[in-house]
Protein backbone atom coordinates (compact mmCIF):
# COMPACT_ATOMS: atom_id res chain seq x y z
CA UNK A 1 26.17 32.86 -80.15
CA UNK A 2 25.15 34.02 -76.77
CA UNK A 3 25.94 37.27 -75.07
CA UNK A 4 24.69 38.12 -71.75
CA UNK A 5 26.06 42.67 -71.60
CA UNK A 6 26.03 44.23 -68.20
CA UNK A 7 26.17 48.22 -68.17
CA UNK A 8 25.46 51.00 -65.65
CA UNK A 9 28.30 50.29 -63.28
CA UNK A 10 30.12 53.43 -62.40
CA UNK A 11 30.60 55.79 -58.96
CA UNK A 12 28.43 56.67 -56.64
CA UNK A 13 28.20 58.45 -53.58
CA UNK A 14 27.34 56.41 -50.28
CA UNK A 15 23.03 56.87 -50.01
CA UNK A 16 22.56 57.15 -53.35
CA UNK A 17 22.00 54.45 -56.22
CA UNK A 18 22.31 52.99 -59.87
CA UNK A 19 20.43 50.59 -62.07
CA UNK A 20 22.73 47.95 -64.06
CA UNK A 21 21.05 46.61 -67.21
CA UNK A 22 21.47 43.24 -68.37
CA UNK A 23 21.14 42.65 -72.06
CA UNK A 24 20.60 39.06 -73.65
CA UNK A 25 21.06 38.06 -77.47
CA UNK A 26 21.56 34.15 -78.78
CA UNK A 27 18.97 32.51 -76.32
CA UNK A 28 15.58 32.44 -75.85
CA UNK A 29 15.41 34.88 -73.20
CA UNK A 30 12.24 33.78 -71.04
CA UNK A 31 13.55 30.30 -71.11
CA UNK A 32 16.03 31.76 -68.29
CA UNK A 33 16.05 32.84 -64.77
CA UNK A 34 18.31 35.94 -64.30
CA UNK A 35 20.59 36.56 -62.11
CA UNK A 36 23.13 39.20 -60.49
CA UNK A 37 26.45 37.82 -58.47
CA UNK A 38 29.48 40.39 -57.34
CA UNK A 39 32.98 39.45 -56.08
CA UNK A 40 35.52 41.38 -54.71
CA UNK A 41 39.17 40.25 -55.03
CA UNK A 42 39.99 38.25 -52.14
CA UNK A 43 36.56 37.35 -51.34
CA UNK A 44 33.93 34.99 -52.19
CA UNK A 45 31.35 35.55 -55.26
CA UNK A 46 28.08 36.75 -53.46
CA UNK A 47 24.93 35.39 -54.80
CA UNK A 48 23.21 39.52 -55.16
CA UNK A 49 19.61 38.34 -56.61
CA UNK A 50 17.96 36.08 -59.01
CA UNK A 51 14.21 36.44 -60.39
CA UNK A 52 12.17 33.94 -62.01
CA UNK A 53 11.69 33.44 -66.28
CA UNK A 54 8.63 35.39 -65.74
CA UNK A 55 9.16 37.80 -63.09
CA UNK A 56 6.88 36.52 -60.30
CA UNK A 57 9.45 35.86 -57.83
CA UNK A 58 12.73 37.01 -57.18
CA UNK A 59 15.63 36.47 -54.25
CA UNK A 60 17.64 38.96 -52.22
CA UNK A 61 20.89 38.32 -50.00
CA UNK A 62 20.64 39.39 -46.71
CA UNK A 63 22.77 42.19 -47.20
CA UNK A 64 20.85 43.65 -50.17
CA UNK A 65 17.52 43.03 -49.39
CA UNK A 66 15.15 45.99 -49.29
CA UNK A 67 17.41 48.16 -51.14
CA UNK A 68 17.80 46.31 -53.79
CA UNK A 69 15.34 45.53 -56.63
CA UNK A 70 15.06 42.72 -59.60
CA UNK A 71 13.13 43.39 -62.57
CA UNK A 72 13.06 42.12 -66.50
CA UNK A 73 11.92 42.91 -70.01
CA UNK A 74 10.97 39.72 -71.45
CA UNK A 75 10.32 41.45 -74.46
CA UNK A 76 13.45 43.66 -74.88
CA UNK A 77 15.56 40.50 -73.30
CA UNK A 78 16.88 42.60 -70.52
CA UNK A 79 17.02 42.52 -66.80
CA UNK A 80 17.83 45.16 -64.46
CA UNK A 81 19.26 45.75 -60.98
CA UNK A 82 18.35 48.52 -59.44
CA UNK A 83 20.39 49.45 -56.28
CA UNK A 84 19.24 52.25 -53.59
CA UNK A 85 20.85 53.35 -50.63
CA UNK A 86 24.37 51.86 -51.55
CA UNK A 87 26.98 51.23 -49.17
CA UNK A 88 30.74 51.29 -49.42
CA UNK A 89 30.67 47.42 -49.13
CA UNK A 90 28.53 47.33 -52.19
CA UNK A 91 31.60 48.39 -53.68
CA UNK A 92 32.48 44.80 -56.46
CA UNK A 93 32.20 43.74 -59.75
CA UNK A 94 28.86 43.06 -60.62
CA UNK A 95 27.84 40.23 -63.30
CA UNK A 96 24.62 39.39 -64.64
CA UNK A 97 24.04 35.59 -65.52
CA UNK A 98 21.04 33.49 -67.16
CA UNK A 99 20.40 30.37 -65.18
CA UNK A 100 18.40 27.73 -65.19
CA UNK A 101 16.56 27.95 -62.20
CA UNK A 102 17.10 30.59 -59.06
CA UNK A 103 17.39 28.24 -56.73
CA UNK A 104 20.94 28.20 -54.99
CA UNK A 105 21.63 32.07 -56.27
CA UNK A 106 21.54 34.09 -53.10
CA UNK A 107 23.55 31.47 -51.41
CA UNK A 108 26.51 31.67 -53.86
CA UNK A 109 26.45 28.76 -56.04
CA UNK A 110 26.34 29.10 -59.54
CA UNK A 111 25.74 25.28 -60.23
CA UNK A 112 22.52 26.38 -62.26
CA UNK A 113 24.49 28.92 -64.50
CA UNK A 114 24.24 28.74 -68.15
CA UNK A 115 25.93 32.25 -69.16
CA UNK A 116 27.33 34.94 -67.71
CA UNK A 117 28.24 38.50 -68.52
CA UNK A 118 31.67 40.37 -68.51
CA UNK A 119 30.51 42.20 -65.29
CA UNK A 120 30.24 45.98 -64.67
CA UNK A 121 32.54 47.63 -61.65
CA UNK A 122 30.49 49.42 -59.29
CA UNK A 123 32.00 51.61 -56.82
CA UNK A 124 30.20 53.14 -53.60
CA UNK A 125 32.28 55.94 -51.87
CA UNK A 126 31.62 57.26 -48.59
């Protein structure tokens, strides 16, 4: 049985930051891309990042990119998200996902997801 566990979500204060964690059990864990989506009711899932079975590469949206960070434990079967300078609008439900490839990630489309987690609520207040 898979499980793909998000944790870390919680409250911040507008500047500041949080890492999310992203455990993996039931798969073979660098088999996977990994990657982060968040949705807010009444909007569209938003492809957050994705990074590669092995860590070389990883993908930012737009409106996370250089304050946002990827980064995985292939030998703990974990990946993290580590968010800096958050905004109110980072304020969603965050999930973490193993996919097969990063390719359509940070433009929404989960087409290459395998698994996802339950997601973690994050909340940025001003």
């Amino acid at each position: 049985q898979v499980t793909v566990a998000e944790s870390g979500g919680g409250l911040v204060l507008s500047g500041g930051s949080l890492r999310l964690s992203c455990s993996v059990s039931g798969l073979i864990f660098d088999n996977y891309a990994m990657s982060w989506f968040r949705k807010v009711p009444g909007k569209e899932r938003e492809g957050v990042s994705c990074i590669t079975w092995n860590g070389v590469e990883s993908q930012f949206a737009d409106s996370v990119q250089g304050r946002f960070a990827t980064s995985r434990d292939n030998a703990n079967n974990t990946a993290y998200l580590q968010m800096k300078d958050q905004k109110p609008e980072d304020t969603a439900t965050y999930y973490c996902a193993a996919a097969s490839t990063c390719l359509t990630t940070v433009q929404g489309l989960d087409v290459w997801v395998d698994y996802w987690g339950q997601g973690t609520q994050v909340v940025v207040t001003s």
